[in-house]
C-alpha atoms as a PDB file:
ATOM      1  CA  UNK A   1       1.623 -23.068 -32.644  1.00  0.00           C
ATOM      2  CA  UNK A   2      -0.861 -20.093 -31.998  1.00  0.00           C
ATOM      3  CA  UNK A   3      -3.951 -19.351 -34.761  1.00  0.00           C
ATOM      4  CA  UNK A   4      -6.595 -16.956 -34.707  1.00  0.00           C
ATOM      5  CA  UNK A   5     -10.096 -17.660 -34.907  1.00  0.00           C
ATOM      6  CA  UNK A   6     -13.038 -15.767 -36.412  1.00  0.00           C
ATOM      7  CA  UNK A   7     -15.501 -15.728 -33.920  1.00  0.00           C
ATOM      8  CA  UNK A   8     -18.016 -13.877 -35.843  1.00  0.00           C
ATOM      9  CA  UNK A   9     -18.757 -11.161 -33.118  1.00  0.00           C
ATOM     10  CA  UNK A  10     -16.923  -8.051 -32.287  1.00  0.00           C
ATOM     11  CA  UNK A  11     -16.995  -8.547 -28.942  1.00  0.00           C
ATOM     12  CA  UNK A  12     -15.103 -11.514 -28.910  1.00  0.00           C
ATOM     13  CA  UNK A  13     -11.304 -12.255 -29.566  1.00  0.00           C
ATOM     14  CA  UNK A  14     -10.037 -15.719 -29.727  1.00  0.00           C
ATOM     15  CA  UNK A  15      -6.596 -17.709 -30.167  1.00  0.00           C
ATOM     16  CA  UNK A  16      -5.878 -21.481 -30.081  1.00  0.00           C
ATOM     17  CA  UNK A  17      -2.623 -22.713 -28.680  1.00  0.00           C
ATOM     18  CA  UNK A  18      -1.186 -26.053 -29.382  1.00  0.00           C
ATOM     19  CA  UNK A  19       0.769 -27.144 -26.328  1.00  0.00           C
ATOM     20  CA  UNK A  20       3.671 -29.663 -26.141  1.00  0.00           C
ATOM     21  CA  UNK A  21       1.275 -32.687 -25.565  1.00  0.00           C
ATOM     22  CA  UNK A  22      -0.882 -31.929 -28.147  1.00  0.00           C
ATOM     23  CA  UNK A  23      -3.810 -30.361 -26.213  1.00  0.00           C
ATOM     24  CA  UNK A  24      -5.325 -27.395 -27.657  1.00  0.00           C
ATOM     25  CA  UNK A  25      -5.916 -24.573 -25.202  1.00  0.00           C
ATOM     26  CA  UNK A  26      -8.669 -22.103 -26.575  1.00  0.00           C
ATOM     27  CA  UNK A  27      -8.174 -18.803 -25.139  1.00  0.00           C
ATOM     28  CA  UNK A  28     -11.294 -15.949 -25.592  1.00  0.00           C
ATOM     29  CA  UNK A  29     -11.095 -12.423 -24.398  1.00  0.00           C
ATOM     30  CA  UNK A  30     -14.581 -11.093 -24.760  1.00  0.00           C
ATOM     31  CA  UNK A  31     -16.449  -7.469 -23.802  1.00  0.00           C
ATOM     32  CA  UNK A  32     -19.555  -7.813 -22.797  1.00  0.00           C
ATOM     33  CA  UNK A  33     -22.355  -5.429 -22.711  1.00  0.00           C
ATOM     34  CA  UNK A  34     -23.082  -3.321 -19.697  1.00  0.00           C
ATOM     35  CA  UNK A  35     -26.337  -4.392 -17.457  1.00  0.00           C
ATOM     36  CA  UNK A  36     -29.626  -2.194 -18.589  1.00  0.00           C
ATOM     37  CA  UNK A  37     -32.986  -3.325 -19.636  1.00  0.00           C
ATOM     38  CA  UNK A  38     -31.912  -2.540 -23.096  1.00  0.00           C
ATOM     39  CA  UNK A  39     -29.609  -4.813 -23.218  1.00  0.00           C
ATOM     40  CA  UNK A  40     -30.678  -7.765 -21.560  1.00  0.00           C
ATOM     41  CA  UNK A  41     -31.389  -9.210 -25.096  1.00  0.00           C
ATOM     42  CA  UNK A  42     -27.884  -8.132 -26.328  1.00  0.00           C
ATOM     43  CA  UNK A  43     -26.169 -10.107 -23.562  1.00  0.00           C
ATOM     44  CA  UNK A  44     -27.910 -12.849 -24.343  1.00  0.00           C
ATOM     45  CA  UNK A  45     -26.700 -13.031 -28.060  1.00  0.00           C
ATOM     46  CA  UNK A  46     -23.235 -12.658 -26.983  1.00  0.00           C
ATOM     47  CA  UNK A  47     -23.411 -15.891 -24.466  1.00  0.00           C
ATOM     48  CA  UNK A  48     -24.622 -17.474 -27.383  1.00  0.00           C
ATOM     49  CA  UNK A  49     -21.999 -16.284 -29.360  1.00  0.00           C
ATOM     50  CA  UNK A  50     -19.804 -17.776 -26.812  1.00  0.00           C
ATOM     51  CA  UNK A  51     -21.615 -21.369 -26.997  1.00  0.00           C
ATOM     52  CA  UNK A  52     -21.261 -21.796 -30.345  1.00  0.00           C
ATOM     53  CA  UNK A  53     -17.047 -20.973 -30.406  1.00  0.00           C
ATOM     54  CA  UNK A  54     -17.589 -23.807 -27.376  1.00  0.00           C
ATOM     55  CA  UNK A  55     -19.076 -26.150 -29.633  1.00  0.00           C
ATOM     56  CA  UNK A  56     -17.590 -25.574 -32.697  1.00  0.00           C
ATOM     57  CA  UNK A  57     -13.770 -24.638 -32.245  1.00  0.00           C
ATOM     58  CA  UNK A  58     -12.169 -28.432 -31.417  1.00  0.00           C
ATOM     59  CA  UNK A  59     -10.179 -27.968 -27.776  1.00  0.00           C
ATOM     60  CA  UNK A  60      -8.869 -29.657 -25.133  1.00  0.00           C
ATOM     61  CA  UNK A  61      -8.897 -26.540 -22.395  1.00  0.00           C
ATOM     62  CA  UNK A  62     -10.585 -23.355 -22.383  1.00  0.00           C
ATOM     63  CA  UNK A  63      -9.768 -20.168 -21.105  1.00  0.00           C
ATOM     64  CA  UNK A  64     -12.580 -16.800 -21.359  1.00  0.00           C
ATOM     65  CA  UNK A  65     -11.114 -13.706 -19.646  1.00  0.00           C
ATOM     66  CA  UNK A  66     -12.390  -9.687 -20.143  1.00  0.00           C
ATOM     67  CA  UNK A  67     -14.959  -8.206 -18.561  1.00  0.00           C
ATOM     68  CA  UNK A  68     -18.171  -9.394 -18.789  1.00  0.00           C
ATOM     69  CA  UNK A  69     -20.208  -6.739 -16.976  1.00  0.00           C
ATOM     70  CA  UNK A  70     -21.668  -9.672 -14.696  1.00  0.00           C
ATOM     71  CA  UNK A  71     -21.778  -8.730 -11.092  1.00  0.00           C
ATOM     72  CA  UNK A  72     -22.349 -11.241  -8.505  1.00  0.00           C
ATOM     73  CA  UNK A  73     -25.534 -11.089  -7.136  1.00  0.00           C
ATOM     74  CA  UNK A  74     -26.540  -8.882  -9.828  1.00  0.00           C
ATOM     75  CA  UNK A  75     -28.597 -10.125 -12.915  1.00  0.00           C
ATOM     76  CA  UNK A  76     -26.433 -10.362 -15.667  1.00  0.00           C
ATOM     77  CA  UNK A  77     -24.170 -12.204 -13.184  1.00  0.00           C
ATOM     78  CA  UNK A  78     -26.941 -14.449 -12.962  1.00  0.00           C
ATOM     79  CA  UNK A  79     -27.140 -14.895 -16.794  1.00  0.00           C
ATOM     80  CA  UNK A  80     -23.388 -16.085 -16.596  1.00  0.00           C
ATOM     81  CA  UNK A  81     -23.685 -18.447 -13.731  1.00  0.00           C
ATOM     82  CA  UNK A  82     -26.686 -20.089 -15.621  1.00  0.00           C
ATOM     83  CA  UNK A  83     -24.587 -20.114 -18.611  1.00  0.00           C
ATOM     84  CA  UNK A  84     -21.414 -21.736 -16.995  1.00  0.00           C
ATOM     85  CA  UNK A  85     -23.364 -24.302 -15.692  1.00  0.00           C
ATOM     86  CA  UNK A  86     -25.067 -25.591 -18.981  1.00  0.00           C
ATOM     87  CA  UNK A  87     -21.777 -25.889 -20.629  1.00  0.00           C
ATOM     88  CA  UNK A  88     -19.833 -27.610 -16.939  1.00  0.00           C
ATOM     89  CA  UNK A  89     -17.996 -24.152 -16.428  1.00  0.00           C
ATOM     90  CA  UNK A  90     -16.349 -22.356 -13.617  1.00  0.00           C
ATOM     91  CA  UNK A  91     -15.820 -18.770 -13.165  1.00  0.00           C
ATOM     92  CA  UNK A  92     -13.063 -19.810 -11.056  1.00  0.00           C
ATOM     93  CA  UNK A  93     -12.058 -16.410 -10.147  1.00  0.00           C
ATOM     94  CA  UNK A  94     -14.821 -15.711  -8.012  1.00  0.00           C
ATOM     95  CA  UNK A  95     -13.834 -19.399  -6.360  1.00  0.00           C
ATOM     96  CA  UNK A  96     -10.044 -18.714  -5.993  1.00  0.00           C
ATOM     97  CA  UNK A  97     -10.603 -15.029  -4.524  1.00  0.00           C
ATOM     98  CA  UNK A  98     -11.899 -13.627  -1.586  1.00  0.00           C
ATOM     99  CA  UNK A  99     -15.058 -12.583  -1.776  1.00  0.00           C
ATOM    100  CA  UNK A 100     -15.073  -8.481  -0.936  1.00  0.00           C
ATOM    101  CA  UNK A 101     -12.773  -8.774  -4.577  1.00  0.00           C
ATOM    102  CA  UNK A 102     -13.811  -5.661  -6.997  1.00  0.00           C
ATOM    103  CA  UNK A 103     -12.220  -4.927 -10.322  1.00  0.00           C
ATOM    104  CA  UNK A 104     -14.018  -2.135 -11.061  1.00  0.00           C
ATOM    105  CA  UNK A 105     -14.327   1.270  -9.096  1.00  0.00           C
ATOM    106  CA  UNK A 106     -17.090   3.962 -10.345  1.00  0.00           C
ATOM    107  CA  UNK A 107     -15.305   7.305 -10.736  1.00  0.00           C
ATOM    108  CA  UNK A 108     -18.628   9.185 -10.377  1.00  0.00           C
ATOM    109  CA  UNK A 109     -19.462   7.056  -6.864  1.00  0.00           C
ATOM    110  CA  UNK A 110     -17.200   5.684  -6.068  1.00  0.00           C
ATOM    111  CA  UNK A 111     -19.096   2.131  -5.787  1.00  0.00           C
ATOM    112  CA  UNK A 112     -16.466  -1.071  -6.508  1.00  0.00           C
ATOM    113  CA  UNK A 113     -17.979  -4.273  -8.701  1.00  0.00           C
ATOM    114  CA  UNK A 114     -16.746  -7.578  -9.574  1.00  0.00           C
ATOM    115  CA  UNK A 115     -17.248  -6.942 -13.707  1.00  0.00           C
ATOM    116  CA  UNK A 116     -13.985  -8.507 -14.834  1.00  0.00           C
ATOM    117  CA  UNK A 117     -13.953 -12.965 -14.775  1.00  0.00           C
ATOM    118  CA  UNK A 118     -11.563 -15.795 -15.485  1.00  0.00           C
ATOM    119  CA  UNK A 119     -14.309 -18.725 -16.883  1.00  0.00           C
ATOM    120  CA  UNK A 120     -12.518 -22.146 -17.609  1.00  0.00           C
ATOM    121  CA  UNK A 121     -13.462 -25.734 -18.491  1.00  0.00           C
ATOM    122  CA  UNK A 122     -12.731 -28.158 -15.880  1.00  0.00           C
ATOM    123  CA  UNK A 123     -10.120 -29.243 -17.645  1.00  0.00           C
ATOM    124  CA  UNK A 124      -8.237 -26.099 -17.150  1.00  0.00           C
ATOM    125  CA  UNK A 125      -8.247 -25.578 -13.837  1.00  0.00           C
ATOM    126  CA  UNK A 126      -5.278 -27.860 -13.546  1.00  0.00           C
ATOM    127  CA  UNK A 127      -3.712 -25.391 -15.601  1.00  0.00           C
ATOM    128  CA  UNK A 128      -3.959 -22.414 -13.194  1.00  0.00           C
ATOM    129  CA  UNK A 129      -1.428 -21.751 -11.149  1.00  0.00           C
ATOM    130  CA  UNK A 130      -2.619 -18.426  -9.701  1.00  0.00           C
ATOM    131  CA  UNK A 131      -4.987 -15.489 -10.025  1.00  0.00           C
ATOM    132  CA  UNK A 132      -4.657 -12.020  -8.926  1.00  0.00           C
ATOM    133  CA  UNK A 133      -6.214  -8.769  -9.092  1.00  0.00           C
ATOM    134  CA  UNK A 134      -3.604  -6.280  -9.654  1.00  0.00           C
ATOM    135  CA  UNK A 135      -4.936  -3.096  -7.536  1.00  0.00           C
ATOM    136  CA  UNK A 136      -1.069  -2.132  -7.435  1.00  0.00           C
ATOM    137  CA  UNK A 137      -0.994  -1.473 -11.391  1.00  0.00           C
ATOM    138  CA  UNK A 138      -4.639   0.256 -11.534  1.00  0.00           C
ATOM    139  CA  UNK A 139      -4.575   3.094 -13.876  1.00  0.00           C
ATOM    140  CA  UNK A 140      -8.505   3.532 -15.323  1.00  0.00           C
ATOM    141  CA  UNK A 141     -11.763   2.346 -13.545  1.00  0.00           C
ATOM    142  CA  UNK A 142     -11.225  -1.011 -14.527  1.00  0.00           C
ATOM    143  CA  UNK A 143      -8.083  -3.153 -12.284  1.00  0.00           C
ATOM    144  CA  UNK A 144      -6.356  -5.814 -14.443  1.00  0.00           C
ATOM    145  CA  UNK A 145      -6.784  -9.663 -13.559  1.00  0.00           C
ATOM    146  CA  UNK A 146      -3.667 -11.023 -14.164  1.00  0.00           C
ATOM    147  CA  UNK A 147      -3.366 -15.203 -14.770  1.00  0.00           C
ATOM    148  CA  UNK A 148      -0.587 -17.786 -14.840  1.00  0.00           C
ATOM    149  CA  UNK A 149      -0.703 -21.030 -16.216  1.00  0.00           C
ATOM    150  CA  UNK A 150       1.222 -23.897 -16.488  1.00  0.00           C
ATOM    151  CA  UNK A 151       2.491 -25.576 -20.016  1.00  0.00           C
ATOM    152  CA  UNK A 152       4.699 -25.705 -22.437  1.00  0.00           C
ATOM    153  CA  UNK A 153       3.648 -24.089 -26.301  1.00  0.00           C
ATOM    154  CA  UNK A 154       6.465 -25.945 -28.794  1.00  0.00           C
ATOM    155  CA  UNK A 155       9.041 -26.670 -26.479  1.00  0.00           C
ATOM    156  CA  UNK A 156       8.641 -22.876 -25.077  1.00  0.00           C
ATOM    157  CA  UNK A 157       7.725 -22.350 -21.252  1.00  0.00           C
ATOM    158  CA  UNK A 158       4.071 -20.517 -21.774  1.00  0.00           C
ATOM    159  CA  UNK A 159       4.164 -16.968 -22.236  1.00  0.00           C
ATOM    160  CA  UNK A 160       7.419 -16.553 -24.364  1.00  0.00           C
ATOM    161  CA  UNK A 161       8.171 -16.108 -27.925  1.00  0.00           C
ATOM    162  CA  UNK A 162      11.329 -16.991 -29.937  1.00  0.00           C
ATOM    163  CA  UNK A 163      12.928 -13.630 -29.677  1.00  0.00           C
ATOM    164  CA  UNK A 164      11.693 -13.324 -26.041  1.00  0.00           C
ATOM    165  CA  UNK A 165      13.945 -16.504 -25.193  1.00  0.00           C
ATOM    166  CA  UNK A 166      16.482 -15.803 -27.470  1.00  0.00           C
ATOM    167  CA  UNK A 167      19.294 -14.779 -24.426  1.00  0.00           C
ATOM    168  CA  UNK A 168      20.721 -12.202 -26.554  1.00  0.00           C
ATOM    169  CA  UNK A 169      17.595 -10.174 -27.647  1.00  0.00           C
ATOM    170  CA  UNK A 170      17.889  -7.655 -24.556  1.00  0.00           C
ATOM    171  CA  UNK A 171      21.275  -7.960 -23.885  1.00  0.00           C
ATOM    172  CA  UNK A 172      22.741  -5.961 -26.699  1.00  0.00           C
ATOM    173  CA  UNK A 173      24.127  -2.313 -25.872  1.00  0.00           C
ATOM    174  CA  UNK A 174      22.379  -0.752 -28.759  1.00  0.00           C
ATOM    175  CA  UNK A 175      22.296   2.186 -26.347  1.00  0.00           C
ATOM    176  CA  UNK A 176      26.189   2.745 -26.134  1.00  0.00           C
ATOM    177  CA  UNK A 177      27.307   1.195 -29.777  1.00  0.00           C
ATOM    178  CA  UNK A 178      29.914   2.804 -31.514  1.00  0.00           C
ATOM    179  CA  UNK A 179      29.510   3.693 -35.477  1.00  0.00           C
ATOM    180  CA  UNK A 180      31.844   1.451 -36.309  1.00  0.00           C
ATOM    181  CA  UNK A 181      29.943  -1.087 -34.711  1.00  0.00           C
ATOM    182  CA  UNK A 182      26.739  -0.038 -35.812  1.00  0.00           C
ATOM    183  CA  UNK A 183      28.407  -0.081 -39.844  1.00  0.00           C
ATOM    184  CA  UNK A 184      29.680  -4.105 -39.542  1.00  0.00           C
ATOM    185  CA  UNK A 185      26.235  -4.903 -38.268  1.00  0.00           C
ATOM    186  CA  UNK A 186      24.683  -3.405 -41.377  1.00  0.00           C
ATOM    187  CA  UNK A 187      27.249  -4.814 -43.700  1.00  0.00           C
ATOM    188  CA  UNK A 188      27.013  -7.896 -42.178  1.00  0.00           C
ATOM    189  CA  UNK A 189      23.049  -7.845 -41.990  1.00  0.00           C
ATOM    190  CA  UNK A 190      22.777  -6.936 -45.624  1.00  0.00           C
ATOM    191  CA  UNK A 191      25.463  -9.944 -46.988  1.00  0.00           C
ATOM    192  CA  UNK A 192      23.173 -12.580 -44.838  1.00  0.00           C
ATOM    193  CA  UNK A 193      19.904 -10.869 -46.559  1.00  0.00           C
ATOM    194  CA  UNK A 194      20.649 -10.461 -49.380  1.00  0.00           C
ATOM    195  CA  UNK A 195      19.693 -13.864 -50.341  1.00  0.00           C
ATOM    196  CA  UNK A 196      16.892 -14.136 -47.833  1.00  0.00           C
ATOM    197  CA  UNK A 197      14.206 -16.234 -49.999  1.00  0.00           C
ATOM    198  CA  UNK A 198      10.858 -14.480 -49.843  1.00  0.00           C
ATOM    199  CA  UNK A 199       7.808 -16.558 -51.597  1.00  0.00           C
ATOM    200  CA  UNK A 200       5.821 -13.122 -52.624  1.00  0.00           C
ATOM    201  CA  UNK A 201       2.613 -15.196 -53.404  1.00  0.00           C
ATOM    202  CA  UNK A 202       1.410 -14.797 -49.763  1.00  0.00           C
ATOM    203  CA  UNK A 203       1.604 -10.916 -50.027  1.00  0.00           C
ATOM    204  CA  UNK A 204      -1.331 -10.777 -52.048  1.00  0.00           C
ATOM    205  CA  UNK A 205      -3.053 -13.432 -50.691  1.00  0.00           C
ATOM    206  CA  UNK A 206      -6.611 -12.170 -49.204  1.00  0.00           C
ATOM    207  CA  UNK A 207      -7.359 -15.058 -46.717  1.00  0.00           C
ATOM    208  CA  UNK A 208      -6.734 -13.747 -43.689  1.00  0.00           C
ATOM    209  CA  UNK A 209      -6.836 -17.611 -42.195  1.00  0.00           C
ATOM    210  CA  UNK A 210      -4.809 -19.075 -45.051  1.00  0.00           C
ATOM    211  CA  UNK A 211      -2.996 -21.560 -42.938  1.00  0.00           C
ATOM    212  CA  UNK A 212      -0.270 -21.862 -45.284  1.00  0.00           C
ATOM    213  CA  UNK A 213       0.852 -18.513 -45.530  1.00  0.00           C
ATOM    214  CA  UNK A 214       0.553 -18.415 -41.971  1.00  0.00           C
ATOM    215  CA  UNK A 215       2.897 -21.416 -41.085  1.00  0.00           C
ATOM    216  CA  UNK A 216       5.290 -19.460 -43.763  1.00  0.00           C
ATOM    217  CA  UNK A 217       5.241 -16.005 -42.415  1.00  0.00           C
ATOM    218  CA  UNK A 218       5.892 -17.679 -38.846  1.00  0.00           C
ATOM    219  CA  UNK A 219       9.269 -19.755 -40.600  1.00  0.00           C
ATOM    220  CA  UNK A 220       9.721 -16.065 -42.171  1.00  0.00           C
ATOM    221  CA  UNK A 221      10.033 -13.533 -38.924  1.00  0.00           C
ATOM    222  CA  UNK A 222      11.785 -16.964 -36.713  1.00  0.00           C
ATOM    223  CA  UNK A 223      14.239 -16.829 -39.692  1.00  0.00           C
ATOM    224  CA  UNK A 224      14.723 -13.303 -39.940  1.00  0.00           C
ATOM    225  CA  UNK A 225      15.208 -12.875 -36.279  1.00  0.00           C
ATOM    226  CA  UNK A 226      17.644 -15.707 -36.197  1.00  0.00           C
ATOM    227  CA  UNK A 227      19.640 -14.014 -38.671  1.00  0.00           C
ATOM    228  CA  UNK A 228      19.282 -10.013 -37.216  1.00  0.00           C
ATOM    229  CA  UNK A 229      20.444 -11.576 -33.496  1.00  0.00           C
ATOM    230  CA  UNK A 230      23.389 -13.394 -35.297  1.00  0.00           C
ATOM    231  CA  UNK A 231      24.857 -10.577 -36.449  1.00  0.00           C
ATOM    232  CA  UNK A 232      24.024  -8.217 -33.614  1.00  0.00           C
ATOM    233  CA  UNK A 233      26.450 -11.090 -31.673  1.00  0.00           C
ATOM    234  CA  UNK A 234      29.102 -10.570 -34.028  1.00  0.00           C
ATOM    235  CA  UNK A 235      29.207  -7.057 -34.051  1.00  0.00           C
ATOM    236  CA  UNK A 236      27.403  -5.387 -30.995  1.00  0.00           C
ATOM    237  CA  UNK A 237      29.327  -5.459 -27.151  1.00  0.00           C
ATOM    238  CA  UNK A 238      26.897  -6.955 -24.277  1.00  0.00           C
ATOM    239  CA  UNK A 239      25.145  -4.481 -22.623  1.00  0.00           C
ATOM    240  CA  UNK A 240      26.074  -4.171 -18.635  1.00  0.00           C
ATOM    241  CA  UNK A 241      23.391  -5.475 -16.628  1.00  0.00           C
ATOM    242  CA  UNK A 242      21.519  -3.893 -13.813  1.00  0.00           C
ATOM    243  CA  UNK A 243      20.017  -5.417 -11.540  1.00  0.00           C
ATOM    244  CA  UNK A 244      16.354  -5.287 -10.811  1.00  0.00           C
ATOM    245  CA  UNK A 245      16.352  -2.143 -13.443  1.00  0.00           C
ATOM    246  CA  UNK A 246      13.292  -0.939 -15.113  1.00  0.00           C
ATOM    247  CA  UNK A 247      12.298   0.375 -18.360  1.00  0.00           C
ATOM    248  CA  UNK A 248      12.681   4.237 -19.067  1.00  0.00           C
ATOM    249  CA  UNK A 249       9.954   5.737 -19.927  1.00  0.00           C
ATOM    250  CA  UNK A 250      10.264   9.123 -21.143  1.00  0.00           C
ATOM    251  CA  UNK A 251       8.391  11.963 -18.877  1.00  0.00           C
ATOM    252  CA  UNK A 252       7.018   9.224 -16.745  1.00  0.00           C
ATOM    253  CA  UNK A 253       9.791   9.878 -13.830  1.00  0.00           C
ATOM    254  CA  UNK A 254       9.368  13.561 -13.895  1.00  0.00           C
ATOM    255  CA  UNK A 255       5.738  13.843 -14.249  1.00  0.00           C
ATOM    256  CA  UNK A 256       3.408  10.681 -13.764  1.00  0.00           C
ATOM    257  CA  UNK A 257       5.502   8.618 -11.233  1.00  0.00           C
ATOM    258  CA  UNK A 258       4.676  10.590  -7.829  1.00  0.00           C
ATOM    259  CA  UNK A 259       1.059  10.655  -8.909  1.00  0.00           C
ATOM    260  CA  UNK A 260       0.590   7.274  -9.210  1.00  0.00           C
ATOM    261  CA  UNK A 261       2.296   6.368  -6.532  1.00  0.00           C
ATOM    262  CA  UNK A 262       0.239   8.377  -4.196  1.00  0.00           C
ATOM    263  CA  UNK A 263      -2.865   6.664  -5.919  1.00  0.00           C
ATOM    264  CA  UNK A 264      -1.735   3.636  -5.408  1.00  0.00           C
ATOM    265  CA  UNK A 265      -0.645   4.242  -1.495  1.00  0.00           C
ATOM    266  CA  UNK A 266      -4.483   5.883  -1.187  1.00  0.00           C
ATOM    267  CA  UNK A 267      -6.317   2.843  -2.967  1.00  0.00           C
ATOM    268  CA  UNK A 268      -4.094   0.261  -0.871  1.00  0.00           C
ATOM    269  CA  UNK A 269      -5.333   2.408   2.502  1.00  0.00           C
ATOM    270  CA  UNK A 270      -9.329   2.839   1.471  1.00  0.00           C
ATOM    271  CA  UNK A 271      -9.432  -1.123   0.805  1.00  0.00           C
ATOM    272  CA  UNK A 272      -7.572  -2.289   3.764  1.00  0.00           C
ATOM    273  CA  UNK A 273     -10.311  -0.438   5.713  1.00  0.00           C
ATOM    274  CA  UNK A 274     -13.023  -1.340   4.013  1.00  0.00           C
ATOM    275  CA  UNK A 275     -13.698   0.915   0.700  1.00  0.00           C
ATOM    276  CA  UNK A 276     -16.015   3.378   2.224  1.00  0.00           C
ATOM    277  CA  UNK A 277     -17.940   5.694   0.165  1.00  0.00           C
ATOM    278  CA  UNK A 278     -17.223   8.634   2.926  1.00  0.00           C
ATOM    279  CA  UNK A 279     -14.815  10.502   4.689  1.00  0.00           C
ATOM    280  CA  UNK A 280     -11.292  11.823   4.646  1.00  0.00           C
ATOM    281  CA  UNK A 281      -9.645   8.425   3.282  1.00  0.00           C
ATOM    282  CA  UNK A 282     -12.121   8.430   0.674  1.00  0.00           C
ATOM    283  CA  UNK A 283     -12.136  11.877  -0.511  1.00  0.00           C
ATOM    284  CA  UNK A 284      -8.174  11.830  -0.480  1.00  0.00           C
ATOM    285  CA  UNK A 285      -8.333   8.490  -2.694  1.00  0.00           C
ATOM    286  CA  UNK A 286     -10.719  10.232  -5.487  1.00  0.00           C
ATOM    287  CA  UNK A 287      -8.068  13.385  -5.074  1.00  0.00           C
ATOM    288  CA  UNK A 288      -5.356  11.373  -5.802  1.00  0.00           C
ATOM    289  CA  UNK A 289      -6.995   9.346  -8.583  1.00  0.00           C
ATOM    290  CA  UNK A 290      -7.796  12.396 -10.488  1.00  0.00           C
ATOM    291  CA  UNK A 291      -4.405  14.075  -9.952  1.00  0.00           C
ATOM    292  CA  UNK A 292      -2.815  11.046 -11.548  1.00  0.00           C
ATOM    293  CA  UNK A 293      -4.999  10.833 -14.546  1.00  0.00           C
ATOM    294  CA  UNK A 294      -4.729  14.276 -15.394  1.00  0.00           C
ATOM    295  CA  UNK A 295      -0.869  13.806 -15.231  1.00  0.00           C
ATOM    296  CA  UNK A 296      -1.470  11.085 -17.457  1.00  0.00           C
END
């Protein structure tokens, strides 16, 4: 089971996970403030901020990704490092990766930092599989960090939800369904409804973190989409499957697609010789960068 937790600070996002053994994994996401002077104090808060989710939610693993504005060698990266340490931390990206590794490239200069981190517990570490920086998939200054784990949330591989697994939720030819079709779906979808039990006390309910509402809304939508997938079976051919097929996405083919491929082919070429702040390779990567966010 997943809950959210208030964390008190608007920088910071945070979710528990219960995994199959019983260990809790805490996963933060947090956006930290940029290095200046002004706020040195600011940055400060928010580590503490941090601490005291450490010490008060009740885990087994933790997990803080985002982009903490901390870059090596730099002071806030400092701050971090100091941080990790107190608490027996690792910003294990910046151990797993090679060390020229940016995620963030300065439109005005062109200047690449390492802003965006992976910190863990020791604990955790033996649920990484892999980290990446995904320079292929870069659309704004900032270049994802992408993570994979190993565990299992309620009998679910990590990283799926029912509807996800459910085999029939994207194999379904809405696409090509006849009106006939379409009609015994809604017949049949409104006989199964129409005695769907709905306890209406948790509509009004203000508590955000009521945990009872919340373990009744999940039954609720794992019920509902049990029943919707049902009939879609029953009524709705399989759709023919492609493939290695991606997802359409209207006006991206005719206008966006050439763009970013060219930005990605430039980026690829100015790192693999070094990410120079001159010359022809340069200037045609910042050319190509701005023709694809304008296209955007």
């Amino acid at each position: 089971s997943t809950a959210i937790i208030k964390t008190g600070n608007d920088r910071v996002f945070g979710i528990t996970v219960k995994l199959n053994n019983n260990d809790i994994l805490l996963i933060l996401n947090v956006y930290m403030p940029y290095e200046c002077p002004d706020n040195d104090d600011l940055y400060s808060n928010c580590l503490g901020s941090l601490k005291a989710i450490y010490e008060s939610v009740p885990h087994s693993h933790l997990l803080i990704f985002g982009d903490f504005n901390a870059n090596p060698g730099r002071l806030f990266y400092n701050y971090l490092s100091e941080w990790c340490s107190e608490l027996n931390l690792s910003i294990i990206d910046t151990v797993l990766l090679p060390a020229n590794t940016f995620t963030y490239v300065s439109d005005a200069h062109s200047s690449t930092s390492w802003l965006d981190h992976v910190v863990c517990s020791q604990s955790a570490i033996e649920l990484i599989k892999n980290i990446n920086v995904n320079y292929d998939i870069s659309v704004r200054d900032h270049i994802p960090i992408s993570v994979s784990i190993c565990g299992t949330v309620n009998g679910q591989s990590a990283g799926g939800t029912p509807a996800q697994q459910h085999k029939s939720c994207n194999t379904l030819d809405w696409e090509h369904a006849t009106p006939l079709q379409i009609n015994k779906y809604l017949i049949k979808a409104r006989q199964l409804l129409e005695f769907f039990p709905i306890d209406e006390s948790f509509i009004v309910c203000n508590d955000t973190n009521c945990e009872t509402h919340k373990k009744y809304i999940d039954e609720l939508y794992n019920n509902l989409v049990h029943i919707l997938l049902t009939c879609g079976n029953a009524t709705i051919s399989p759709r023919k499957t492609k493939s290695n097929t991606a997802p359409h996405i209207p006006g991206w083919n005719d206008i966006v697609k050439d763009k970013y491929e060219e930005s990605r082919k430039w980026l690829k070429t100015w790192r693999s010789i070094g990410s120079p702040r001159d010359g022809e390779i340069h200037r045609k990567y910042l050319c190509s960068k701005a023709q694809f966010k304008r296209s955007l």
